[in-house]
PDB file of N, CA and C in Angstrom:
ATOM      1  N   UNK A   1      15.237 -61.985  12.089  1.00  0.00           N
ATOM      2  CA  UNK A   1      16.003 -62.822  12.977  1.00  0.00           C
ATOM      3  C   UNK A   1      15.220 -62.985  14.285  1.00  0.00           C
ATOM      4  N   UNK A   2      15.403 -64.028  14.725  1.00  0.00           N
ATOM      5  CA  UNK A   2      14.519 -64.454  15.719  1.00  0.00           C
ATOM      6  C   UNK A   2      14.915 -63.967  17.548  1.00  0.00           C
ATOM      7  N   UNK A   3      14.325 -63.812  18.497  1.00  0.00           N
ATOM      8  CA  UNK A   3      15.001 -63.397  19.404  1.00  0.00           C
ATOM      9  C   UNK A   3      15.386 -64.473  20.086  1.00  0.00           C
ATOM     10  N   UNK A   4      16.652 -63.864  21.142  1.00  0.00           N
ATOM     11  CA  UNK A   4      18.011 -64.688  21.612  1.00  0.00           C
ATOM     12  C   UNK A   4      17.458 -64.383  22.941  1.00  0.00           C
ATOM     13  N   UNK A   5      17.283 -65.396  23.828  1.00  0.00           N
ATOM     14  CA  UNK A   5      17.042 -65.657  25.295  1.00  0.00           C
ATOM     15  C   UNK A   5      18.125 -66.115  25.915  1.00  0.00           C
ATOM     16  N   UNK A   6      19.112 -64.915  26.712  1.00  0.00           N
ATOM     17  CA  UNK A   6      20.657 -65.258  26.981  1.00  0.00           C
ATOM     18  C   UNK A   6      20.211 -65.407  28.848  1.00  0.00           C
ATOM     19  N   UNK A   7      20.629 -67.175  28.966  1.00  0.00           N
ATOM     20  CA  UNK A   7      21.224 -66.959  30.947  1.00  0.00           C
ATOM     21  C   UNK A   7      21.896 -66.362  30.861  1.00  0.00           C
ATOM     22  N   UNK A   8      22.314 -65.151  32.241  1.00  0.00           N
ATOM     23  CA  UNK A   8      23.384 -65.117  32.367  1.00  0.00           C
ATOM     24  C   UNK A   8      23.737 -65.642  33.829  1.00  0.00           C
ATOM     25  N   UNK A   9      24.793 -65.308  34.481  1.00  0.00           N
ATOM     26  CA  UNK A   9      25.394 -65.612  35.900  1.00  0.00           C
ATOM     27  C   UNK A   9      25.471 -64.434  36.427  1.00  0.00           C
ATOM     28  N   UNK A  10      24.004 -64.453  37.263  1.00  0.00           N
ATOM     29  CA  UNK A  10      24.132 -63.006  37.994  1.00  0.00           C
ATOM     30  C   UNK A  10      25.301 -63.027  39.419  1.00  0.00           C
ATOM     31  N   UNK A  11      25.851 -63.908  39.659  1.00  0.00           N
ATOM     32  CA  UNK A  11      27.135 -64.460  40.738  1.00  0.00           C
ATOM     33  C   UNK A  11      27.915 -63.609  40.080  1.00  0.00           C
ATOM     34  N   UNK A  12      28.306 -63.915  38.811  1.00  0.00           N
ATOM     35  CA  UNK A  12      29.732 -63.300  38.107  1.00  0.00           C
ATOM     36  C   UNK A  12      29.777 -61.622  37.699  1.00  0.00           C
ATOM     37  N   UNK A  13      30.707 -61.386  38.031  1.00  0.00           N
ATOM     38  CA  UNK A  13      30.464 -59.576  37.782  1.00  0.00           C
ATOM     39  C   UNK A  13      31.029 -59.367  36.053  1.00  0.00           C
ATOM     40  N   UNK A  14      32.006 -60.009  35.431  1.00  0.00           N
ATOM     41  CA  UNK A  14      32.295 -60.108  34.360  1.00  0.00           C
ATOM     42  C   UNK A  14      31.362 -60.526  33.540  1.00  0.00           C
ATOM     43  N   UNK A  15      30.175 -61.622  34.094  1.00  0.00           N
ATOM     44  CA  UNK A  15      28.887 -62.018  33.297  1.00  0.00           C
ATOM     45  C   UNK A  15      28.359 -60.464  33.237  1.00  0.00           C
ATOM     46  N   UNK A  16      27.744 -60.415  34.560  1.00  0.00           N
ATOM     47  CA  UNK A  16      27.005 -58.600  34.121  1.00  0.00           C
ATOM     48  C   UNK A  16      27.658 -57.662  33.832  1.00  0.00           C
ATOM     49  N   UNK A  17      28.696 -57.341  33.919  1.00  0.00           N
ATOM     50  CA  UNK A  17      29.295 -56.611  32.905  1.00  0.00           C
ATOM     51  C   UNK A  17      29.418 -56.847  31.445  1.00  0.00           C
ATOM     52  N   UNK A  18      29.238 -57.817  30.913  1.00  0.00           N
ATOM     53  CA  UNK A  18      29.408 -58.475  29.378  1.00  0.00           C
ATOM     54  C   UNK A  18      27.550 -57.715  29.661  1.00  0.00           C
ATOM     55  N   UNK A  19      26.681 -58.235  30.101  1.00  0.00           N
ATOM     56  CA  UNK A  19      25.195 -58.336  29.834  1.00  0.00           C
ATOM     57  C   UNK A  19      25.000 -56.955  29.751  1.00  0.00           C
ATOM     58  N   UNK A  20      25.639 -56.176  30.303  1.00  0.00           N
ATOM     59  CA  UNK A  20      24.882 -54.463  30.692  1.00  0.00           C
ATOM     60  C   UNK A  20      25.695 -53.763  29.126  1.00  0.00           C
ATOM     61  N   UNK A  21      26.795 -54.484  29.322  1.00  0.00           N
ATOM     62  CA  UNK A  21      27.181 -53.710  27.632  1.00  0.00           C
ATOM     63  C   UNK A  21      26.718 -53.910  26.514  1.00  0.00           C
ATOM     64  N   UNK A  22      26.021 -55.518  26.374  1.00  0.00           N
ATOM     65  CA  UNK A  22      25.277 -55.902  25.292  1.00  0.00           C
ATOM     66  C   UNK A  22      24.034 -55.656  25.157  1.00  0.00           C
ATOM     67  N   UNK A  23      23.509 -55.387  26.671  1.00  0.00           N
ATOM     68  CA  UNK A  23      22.091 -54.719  26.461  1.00  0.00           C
ATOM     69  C   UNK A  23      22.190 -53.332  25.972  1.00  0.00           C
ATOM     70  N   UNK A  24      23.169 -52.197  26.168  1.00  0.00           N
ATOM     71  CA  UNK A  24      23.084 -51.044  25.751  1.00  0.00           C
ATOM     72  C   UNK A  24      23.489 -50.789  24.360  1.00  0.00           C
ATOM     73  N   UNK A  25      24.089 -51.682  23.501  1.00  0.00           N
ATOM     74  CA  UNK A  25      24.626 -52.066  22.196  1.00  0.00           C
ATOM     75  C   UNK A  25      23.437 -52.563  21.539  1.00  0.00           C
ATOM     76  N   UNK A  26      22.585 -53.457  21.844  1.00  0.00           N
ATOM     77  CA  UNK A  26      21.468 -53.950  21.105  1.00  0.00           C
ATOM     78  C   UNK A  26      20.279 -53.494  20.317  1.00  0.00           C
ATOM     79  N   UNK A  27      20.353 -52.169  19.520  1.00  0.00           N
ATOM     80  CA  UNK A  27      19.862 -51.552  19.357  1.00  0.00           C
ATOM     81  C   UNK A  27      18.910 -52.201  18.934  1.00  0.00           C
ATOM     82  N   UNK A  28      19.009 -53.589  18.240  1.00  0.00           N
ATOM     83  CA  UNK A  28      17.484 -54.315  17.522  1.00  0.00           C
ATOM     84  C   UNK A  28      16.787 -54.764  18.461  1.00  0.00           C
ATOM     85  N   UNK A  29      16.958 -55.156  19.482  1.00  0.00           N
ATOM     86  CA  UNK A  29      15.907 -55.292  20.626  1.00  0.00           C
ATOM     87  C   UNK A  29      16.064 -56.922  20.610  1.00  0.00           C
ATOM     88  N   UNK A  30      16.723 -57.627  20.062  1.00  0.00           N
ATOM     89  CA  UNK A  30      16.923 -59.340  19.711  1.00  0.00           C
ATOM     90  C   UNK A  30      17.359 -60.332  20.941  1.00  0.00           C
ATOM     91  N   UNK A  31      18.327 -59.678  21.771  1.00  0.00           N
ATOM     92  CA  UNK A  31      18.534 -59.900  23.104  1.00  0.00           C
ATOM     93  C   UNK A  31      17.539 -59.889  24.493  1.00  0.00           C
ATOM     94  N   UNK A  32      17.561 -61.497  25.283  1.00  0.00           N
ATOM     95  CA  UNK A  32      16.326 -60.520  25.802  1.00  0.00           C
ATOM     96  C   UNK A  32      17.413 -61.850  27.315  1.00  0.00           C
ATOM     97  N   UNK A  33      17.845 -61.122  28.479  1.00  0.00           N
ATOM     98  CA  UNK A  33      18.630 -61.516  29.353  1.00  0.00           C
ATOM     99  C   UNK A  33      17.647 -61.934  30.242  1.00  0.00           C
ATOM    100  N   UNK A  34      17.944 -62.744  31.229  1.00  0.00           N
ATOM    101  CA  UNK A  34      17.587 -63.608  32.513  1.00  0.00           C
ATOM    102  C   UNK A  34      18.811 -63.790  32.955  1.00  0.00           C
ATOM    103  N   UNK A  35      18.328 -63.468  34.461  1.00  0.00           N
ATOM    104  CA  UNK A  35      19.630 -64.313  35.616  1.00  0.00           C
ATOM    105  C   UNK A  35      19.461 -65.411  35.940  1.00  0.00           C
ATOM    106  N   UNK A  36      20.376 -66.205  35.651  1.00  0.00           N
ATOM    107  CA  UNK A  36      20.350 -67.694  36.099  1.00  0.00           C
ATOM    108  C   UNK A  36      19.998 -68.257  37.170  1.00  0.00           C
ATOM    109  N   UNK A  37      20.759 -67.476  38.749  1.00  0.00           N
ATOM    110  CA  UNK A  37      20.757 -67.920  39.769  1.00  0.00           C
ATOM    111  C   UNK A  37      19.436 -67.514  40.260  1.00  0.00           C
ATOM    112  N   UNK A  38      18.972 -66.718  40.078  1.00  0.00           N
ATOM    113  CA  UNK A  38      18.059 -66.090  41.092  1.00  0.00           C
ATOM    114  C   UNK A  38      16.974 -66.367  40.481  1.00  0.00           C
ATOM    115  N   UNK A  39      15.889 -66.555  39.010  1.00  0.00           N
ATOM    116  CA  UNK A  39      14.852 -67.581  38.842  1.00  0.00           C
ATOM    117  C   UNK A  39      15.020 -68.747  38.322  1.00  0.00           C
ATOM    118  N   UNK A  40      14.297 -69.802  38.220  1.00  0.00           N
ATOM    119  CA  UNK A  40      14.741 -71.331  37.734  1.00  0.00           C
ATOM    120  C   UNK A  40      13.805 -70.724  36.346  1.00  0.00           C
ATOM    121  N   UNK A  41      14.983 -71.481  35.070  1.00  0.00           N
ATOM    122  CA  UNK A  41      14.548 -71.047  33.739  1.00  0.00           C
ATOM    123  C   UNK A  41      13.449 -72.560  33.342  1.00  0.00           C
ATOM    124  N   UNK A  42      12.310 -71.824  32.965  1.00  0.00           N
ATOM    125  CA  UNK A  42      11.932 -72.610  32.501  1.00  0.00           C
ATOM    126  C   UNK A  42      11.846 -73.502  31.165  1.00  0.00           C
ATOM    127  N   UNK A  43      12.727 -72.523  29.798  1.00  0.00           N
ATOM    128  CA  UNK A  43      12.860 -73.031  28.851  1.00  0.00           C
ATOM    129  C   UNK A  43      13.636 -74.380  28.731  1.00  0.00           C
ATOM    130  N   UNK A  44      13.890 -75.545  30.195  1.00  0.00           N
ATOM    131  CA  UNK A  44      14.281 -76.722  29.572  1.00  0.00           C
ATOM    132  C   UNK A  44      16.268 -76.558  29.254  1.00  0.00           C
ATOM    133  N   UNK A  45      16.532 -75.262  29.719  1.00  0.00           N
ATOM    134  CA  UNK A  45      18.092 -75.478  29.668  1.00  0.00           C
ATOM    135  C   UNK A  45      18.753 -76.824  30.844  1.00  0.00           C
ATOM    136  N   UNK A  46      19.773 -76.681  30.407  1.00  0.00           N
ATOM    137  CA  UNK A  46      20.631 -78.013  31.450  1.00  0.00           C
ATOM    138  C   UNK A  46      21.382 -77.065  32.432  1.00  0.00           C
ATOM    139  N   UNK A  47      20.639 -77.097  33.299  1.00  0.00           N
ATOM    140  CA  UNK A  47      21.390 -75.854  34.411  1.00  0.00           C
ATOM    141  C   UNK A  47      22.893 -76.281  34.923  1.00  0.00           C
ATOM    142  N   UNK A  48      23.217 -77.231  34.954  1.00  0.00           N
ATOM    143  CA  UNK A  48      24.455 -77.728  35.339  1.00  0.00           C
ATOM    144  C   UNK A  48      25.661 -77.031  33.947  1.00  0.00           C
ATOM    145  N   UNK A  49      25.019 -77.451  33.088  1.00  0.00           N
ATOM    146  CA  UNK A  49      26.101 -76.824  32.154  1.00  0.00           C
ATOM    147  C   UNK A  49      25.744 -75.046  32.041  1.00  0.00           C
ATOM    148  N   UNK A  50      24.737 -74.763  32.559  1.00  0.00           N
ATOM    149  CA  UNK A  50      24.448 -73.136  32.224  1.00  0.00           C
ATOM    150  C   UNK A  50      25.455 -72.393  33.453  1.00  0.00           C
ATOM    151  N   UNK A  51      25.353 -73.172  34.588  1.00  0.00           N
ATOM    152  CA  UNK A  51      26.499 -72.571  35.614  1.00  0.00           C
ATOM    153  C   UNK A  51      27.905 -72.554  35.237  1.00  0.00           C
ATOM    154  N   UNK A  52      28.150 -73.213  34.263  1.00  0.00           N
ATOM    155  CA  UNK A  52      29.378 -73.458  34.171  1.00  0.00           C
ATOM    156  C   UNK A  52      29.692 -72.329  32.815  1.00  0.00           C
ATOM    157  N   UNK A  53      28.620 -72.212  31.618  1.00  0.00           N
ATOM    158  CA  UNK A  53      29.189 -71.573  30.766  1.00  0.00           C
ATOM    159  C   UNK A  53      27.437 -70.855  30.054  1.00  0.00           C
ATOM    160  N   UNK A  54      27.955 -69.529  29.711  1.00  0.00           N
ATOM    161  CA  UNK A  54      26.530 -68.466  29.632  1.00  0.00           C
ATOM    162  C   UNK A  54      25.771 -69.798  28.460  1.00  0.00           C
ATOM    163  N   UNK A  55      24.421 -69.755  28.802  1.00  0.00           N
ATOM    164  CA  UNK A  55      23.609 -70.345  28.363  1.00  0.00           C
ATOM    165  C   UNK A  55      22.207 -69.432  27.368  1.00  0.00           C
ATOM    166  N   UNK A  56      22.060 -70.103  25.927  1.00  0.00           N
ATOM    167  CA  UNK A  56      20.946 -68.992  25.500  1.00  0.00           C
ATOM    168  C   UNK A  56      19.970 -70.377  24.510  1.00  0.00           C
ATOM    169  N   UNK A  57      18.851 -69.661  24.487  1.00  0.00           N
ATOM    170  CA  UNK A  57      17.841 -70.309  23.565  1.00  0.00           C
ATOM    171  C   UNK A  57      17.377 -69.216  22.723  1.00  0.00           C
ATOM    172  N   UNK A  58      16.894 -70.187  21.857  1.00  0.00           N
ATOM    173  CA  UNK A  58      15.884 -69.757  20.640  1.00  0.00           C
ATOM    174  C   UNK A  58      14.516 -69.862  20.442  1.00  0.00           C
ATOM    175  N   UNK A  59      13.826 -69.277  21.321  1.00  0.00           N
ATOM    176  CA  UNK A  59      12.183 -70.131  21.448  1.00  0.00           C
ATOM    177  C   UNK A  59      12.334 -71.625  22.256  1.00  0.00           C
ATOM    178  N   UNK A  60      12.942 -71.844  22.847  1.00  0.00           N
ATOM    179  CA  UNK A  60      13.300 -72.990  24.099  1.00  0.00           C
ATOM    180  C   UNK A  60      13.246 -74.334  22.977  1.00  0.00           C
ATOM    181  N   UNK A  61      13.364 -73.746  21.580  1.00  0.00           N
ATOM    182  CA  UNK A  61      13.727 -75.288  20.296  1.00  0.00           C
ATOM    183  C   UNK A  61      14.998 -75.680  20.329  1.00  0.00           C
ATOM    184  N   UNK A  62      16.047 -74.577  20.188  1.00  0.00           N
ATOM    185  CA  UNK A  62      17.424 -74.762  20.206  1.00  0.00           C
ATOM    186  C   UNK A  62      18.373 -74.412  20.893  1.00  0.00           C
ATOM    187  N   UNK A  63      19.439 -74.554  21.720  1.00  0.00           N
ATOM    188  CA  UNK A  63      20.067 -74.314  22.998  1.00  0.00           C
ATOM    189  C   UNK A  63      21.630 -74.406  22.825  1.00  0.00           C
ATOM    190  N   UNK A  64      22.116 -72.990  23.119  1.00  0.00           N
ATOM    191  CA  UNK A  64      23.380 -72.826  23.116  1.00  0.00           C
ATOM    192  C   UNK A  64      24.150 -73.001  24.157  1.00  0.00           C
ATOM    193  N   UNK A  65      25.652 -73.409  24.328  1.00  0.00           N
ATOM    194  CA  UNK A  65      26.096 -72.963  25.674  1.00  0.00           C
ATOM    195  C   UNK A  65      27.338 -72.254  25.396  1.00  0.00           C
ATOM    196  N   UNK A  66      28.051 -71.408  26.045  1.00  0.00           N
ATOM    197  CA  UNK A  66      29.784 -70.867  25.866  1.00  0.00           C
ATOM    198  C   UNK A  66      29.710 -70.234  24.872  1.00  0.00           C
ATOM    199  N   UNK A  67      30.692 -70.462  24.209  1.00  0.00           N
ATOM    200  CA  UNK A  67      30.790 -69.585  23.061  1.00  0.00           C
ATOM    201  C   UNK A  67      30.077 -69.513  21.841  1.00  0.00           C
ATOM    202  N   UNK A  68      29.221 -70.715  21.605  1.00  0.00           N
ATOM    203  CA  UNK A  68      27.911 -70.465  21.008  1.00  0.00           C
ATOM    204  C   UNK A  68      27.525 -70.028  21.190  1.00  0.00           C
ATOM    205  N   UNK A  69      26.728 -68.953  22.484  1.00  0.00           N
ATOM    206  CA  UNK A  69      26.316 -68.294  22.817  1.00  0.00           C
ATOM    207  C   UNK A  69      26.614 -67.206  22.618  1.00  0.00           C
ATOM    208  N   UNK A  70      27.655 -66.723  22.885  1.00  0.00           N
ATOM    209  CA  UNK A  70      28.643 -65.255  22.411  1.00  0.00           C
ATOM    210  C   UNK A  70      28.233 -65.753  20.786  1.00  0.00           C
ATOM    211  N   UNK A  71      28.553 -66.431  19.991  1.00  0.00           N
ATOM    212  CA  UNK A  71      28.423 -66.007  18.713  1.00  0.00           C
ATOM    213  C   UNK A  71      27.327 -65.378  18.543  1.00  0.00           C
ATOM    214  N   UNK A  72      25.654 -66.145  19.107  1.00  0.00           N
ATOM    215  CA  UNK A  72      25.000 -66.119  18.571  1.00  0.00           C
ATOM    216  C   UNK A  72      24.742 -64.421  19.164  1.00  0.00           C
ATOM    217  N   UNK A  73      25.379 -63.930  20.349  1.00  0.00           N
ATOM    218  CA  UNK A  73      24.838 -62.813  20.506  1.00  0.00           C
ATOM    219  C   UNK A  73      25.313 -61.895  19.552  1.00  0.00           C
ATOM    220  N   UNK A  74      26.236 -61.849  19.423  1.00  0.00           N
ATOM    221  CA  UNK A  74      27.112 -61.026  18.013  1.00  0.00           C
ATOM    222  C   UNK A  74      26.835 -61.370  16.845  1.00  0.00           C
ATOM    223  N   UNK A  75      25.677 -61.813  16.254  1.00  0.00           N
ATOM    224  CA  UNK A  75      25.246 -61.891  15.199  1.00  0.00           C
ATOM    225  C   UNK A  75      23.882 -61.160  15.367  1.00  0.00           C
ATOM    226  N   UNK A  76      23.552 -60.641  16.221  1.00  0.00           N
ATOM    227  CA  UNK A  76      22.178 -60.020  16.525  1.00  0.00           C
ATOM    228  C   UNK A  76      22.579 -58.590  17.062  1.00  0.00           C
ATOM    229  N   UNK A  77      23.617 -58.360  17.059  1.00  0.00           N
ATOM    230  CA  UNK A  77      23.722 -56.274  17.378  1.00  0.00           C
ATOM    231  C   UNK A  77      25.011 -56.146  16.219  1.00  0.00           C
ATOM    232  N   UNK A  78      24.086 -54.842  15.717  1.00  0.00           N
ATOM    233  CA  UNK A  78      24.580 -54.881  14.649  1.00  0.00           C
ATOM    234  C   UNK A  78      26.552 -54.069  14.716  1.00  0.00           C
ATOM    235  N   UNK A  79      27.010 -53.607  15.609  1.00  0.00           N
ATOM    236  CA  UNK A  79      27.899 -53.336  16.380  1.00  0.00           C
ATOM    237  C   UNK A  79      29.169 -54.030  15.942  1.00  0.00           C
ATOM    238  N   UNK A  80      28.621 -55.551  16.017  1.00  0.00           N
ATOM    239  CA  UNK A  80      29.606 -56.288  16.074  1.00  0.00           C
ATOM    240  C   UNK A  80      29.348 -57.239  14.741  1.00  0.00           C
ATOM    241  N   UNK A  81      28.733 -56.743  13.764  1.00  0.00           N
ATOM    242  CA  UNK A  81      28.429 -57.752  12.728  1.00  0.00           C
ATOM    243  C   UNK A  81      29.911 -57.695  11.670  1.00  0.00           C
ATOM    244  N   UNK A  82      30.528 -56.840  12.049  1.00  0.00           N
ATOM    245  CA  UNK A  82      32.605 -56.869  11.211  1.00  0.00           C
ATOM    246  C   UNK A  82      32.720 -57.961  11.814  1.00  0.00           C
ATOM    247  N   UNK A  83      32.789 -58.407  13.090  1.00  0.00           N
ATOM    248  CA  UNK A  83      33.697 -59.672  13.990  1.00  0.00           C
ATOM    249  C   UNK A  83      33.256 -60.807  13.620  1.00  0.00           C
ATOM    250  N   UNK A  84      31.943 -60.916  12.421  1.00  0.00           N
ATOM    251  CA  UNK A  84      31.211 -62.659  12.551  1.00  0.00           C
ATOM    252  C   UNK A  84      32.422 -63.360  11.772  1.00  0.00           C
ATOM    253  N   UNK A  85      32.658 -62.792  10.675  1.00  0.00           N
ATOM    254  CA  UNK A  85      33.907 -64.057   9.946  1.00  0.00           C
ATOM    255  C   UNK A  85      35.013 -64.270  11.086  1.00  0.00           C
ATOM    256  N   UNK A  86      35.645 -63.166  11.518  1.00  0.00           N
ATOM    257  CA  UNK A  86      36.617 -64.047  12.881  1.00  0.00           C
ATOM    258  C   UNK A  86      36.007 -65.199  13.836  1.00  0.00           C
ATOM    259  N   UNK A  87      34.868 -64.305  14.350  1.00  0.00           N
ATOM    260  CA  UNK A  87      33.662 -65.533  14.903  1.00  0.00           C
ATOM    261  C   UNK A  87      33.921 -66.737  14.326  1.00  0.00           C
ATOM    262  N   UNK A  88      33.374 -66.688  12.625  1.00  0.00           N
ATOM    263  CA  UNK A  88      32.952 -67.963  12.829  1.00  0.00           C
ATOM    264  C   UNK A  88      33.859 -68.702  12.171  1.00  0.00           C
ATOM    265  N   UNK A  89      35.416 -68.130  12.079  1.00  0.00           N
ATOM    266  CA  UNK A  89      36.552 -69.346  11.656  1.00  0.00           C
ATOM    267  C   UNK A  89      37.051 -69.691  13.252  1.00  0.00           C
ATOM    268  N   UNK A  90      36.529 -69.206  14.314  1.00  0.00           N
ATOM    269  CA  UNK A  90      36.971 -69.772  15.526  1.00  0.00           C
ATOM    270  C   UNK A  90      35.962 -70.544  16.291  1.00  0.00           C
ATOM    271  N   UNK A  91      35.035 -70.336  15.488  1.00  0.00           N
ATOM    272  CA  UNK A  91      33.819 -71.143  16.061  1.00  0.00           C
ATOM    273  C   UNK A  91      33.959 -72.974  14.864  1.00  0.00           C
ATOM    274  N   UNK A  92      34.520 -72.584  13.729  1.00  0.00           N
ATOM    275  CA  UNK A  92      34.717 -73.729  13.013  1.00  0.00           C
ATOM    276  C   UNK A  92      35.987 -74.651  13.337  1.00  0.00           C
ATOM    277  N   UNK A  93      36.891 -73.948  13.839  1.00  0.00           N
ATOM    278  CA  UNK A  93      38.317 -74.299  14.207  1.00  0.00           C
ATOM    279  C   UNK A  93      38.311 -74.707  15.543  1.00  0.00           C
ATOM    280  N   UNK A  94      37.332 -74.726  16.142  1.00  0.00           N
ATOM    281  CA  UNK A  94      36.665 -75.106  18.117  1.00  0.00           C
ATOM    282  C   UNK A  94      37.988 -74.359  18.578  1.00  0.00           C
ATOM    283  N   UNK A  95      38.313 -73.099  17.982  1.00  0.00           N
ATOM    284  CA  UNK A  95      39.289 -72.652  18.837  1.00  0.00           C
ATOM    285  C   UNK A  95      38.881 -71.446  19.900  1.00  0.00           C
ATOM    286  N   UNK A  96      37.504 -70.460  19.709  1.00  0.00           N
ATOM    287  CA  UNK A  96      36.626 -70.032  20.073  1.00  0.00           C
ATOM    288  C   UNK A  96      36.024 -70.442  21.494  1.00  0.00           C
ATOM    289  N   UNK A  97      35.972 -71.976  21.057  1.00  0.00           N
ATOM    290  CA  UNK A  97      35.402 -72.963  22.551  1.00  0.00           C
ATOM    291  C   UNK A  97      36.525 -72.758  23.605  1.00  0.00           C
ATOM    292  N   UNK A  98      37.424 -72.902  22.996  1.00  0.00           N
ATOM    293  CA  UNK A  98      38.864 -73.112  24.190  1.00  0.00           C
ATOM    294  C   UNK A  98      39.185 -71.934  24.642  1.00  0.00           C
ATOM    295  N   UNK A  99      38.813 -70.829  23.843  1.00  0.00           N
ATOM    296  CA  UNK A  99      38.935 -69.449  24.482  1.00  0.00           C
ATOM    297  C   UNK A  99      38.277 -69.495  25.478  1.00  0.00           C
ATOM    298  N   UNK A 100      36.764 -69.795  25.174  1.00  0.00           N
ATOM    299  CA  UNK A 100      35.840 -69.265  26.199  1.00  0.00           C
ATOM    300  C   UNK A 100      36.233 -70.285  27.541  1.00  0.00           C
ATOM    301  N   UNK A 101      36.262 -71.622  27.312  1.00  0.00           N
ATOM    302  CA  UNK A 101      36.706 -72.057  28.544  1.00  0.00           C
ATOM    303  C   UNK A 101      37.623 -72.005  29.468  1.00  0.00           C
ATOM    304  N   UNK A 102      38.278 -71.244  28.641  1.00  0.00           N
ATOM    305  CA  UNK A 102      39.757 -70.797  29.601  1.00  0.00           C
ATOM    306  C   UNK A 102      39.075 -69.288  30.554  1.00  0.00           C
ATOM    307  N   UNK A 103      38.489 -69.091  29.882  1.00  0.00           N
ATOM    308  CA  UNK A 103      38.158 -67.364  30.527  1.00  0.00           C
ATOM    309  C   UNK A 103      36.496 -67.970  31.775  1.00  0.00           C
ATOM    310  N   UNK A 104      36.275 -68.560  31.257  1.00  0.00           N
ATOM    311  CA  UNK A 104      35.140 -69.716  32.278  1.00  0.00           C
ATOM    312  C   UNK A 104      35.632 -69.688  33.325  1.00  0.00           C
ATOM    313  N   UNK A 105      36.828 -70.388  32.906  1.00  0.00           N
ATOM    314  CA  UNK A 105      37.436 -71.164  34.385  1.00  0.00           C
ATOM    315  C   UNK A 105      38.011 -69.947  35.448  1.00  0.00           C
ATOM    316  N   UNK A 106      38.510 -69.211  34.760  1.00  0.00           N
ATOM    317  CA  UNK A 106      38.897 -68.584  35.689  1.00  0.00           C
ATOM    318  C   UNK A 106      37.910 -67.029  36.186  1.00  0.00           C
ATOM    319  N   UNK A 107      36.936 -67.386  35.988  1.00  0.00           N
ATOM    320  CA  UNK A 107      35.887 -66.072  36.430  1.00  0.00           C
ATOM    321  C   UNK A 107      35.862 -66.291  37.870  1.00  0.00           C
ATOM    322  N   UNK A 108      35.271 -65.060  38.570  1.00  0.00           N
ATOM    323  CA  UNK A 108      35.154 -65.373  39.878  1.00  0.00           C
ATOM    324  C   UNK A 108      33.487 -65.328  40.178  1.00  0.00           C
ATOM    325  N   UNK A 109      33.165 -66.429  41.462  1.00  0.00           N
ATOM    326  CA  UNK A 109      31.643 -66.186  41.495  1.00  0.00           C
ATOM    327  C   UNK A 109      31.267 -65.384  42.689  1.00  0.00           C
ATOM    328  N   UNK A 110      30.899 -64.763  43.149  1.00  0.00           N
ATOM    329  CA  UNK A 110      30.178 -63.951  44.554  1.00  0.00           C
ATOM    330  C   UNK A 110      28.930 -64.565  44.635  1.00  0.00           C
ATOM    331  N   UNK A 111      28.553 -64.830  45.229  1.00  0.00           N
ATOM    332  CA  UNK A 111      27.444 -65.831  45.855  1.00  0.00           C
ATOM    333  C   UNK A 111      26.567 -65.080  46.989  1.00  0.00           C
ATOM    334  N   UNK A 112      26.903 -63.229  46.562  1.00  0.00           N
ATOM    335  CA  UNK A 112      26.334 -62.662  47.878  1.00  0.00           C
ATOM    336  C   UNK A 112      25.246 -62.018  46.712  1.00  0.00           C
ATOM    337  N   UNK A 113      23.763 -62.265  47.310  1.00  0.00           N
ATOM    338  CA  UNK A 113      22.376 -61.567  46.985  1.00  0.00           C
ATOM    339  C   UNK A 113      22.588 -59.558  47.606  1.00  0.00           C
ATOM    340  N   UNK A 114      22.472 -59.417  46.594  1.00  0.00           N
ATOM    341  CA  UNK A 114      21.818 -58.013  46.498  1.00  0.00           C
ATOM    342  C   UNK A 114      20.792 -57.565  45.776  1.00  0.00           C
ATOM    343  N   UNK A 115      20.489 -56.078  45.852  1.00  0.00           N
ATOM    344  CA  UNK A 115      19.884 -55.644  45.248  1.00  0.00           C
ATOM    345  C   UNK A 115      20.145 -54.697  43.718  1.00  0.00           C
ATOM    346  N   UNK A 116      19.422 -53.719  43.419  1.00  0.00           N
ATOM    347  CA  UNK A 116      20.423 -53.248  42.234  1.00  0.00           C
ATOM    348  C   UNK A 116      20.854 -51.871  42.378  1.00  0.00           C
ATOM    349  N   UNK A 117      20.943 -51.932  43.921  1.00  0.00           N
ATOM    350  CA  UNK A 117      21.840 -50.494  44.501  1.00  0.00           C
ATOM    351  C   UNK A 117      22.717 -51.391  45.084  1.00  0.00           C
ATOM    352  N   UNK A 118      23.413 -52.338  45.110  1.00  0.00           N
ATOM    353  CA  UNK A 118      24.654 -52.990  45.609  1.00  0.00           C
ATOM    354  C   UNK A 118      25.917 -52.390  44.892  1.00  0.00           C
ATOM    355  N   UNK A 119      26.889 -52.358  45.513  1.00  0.00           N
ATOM    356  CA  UNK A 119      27.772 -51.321  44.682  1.00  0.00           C
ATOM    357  C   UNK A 119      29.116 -52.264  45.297  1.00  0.00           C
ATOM    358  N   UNK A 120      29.583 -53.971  45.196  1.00  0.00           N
ATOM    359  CA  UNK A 120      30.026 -54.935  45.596  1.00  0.00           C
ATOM    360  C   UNK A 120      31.751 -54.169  44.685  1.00  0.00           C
TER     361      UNK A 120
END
C-alpha cells in the first residue's frame, strides 16, 4: 500500500489531536503528516478546500478531502481495519461526508503560533 500524505490544521486542536493519535497507532509507517498552516504544500492541493476539511494525497496523483481522507487513513493502520465496511457503507451512502461536515463546521480554529512546548 502506498503512502498517505495527510494536511492537517495545525490551528485546530481536535485536528492535532486526531494526528498525534494516528501517528502513535500507525504502526506501518503509511501515514506521513504536514501542517497546513505553517508550510505552503507543494503537492498541488486546493488550499481553500484543505482549510476547510483535512486534506491528503497519494504521491501528489490523487487527492482527498474530509472524509475521504479519514477513510483513506483507516485503511492504512491496521487498528482500525474492523471499521472499513462501516467506513465504506458511509462513504457509499455520502452519509460519512455529512458527518464529517457537521463536525468541520463546528471545530474551533486558534490562529495563535507556538512552539511544541505550548501547552494552549
Amino acid at each position: 500500500m502506498k503512502k498517505l500524505k495527510v494536511y492537517y490544521d495545525d490551528w485546530c486542536p481536535n485536528c492535532t489531536k486526531f494526528m498525534k493519535f494516528i501517528n502513535k497507532t500507525d504502526v506501518l509507517n503509511l501515514i506521513i503528516f504536514k501542517k497546513l498552516r505553517s508550510s505552503s504544500p507543494s503537492d498541488g492541493i486546493d488550499l481553500k478546500e484543505a482549510e476547510k476539511k483535512m486534506a491528503s494525497t497519494i504521491n501528489g496523483d490523487m487527492y482527498y478531502y474530509g472524509y475521504k481522507s479519514i477513510y483513506e487513513i483507516f485503511k492504512r493502520v491496521p487498528l482500525f481495519w474492523f471499521f472499513i465496511p462501516i467506513l465504506f457503507i458511509l462513504k457509499f451512502t455520502k452519509a460519512g461526508d455529512f458527518l464529517y461536515n457537521e463536525l468541520a463546521l463546528k471545530r474551533k480554529i486558534i490562529p495563535i503560533h507556538c512552539d511544541e512546548h505550548c501547552e494552549i
